[in-house]
Every structure is written in C-alpha cells, then in structure tokens.
C-alpha atoms as a PDB file:
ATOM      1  CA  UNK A   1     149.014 252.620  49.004  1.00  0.00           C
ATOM      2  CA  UNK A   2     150.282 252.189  45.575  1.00  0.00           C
ATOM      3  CA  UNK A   3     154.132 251.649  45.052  1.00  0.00           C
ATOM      4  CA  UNK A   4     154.207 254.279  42.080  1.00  0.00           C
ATOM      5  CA  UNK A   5     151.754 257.132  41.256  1.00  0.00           C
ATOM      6  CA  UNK A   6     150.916 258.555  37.831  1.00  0.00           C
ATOM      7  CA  UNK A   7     151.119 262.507  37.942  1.00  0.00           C
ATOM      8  CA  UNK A   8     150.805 262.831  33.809  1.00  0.00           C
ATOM      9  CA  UNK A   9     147.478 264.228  33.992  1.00  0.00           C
ATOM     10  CA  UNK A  10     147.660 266.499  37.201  1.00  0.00           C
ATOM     11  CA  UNK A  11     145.940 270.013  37.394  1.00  0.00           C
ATOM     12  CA  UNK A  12     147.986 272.959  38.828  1.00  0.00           C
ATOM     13  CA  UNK A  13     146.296 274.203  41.670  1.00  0.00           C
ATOM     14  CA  UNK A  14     144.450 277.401  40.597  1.00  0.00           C
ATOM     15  CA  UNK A  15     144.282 278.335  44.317  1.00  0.00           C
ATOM     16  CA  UNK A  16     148.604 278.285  44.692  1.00  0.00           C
ATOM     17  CA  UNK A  17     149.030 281.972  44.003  1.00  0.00           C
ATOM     18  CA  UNK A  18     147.019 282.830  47.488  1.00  0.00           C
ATOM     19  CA  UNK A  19     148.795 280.301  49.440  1.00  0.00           C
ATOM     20  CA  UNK A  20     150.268 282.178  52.079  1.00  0.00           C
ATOM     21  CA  UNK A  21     154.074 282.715  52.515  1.00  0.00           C
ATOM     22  CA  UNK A  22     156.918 281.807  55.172  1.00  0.00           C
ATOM     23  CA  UNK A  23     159.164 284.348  56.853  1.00  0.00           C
ATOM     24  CA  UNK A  24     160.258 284.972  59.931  1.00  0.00           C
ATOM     25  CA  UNK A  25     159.677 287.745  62.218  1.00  0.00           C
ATOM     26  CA  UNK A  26     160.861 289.094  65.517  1.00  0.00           C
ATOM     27  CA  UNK A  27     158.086 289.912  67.901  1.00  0.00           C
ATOM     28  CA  UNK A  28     157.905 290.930  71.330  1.00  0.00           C
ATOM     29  CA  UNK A  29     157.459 288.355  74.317  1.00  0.00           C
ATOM     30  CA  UNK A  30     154.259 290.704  75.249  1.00  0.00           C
ATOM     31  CA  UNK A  31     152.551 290.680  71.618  1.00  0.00           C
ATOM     32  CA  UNK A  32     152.810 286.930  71.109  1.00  0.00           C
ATOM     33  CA  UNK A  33     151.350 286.603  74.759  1.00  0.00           C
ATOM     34  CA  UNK A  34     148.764 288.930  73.431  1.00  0.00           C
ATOM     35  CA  UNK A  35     147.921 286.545  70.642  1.00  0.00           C
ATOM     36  CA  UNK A  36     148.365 283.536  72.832  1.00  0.00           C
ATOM     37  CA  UNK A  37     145.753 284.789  75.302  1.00  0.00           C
ATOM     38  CA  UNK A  38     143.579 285.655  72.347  1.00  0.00           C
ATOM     39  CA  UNK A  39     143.851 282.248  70.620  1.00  0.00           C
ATOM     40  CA  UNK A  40     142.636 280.482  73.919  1.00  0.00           C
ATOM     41  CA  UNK A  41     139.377 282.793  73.559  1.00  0.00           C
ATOM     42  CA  UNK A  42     138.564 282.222  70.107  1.00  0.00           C
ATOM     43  CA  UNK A  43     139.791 278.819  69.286  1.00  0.00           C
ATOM     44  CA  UNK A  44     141.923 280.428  66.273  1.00  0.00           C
ATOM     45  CA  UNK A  45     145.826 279.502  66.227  1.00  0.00           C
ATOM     46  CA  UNK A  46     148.316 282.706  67.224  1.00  0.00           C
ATOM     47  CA  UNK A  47     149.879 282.476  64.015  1.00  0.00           C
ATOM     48  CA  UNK A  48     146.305 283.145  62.171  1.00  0.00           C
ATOM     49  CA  UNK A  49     144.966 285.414  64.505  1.00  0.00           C
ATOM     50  CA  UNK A  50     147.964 287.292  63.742  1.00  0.00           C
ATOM     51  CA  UNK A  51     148.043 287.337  59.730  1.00  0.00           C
ATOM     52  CA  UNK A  52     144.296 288.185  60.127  1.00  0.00           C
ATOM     53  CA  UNK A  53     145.126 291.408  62.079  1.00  0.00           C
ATOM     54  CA  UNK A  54     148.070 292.527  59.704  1.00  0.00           C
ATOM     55  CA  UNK A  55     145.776 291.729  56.689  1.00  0.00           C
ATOM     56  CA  UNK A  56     143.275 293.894  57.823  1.00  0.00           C
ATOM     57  CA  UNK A  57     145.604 296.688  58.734  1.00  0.00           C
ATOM     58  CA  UNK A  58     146.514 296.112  54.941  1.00  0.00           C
ATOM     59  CA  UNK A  59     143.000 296.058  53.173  1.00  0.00           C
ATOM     60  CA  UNK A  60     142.222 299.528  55.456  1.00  0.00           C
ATOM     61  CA  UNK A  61     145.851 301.053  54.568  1.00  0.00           C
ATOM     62  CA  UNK A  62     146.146 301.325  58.129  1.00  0.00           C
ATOM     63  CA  UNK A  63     149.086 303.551  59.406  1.00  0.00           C
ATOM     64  CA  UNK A  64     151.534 303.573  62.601  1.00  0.00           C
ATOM     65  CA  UNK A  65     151.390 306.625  64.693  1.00  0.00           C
ATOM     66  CA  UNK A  66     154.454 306.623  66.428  1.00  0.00           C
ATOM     67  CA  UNK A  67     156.726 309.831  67.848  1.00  0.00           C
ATOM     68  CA  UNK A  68     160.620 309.294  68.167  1.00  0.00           C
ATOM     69  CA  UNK A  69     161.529 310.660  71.302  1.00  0.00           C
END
C-alpha cells in the first residue's frame, strides 16, 4: 500500500445519484421476522428484500387499504 495517494485526476462516480439512502425506520417484530424467514429462502439480505418490496409498491403506485376503526 502506498503511504500517499494522488486523487488529482479522479472521476465522480456517474452511478452516486442512485446510491441508495440511510434512514431509520420502526417496524414491527412480526414484519422483520417476515423478511428474516424470507431472506433464509432466497439467499437475499432482509434489508434488500425489503427495499425491493417498497420499490415495487412505488414503480406500481401501489396504495394502502386500511379502515380506522
């Protein structure tokens, strides 16, 4: 490993805009089972398996059904 690197000549990364971003979210002990259980099936991580669902709710403007009662 060199001591100092030369970074005068680096390229943005043209992919950084569809990095995916960090937040935190409060799920229920029963959905992240869900996932869990899934994950051991498919050999995907939780976490992905997860953003893969909500991104396809998103792409097919998917919306909750739910009655207040």
């Amino acid at each position: 490993m060199r001591k100092e690197y030369d970074f005068s000549k680096a390229v943005k990364n043209p992919y950084a805009k569809k990095l995916k971003k960090q937040v935190t979210i409060n799920l229920s002990e029963e959905v992240i089972t869900y996932f869990k259980d899934l994950s051991k099936e498919t050999g995907i991580s939780y976490q992905n398996l997860i953003n893969l669902y909500l991104l396809n709710c998103a792409k097919e403007r998917k919306k909750l059904v739910f009655d207040w009662k």
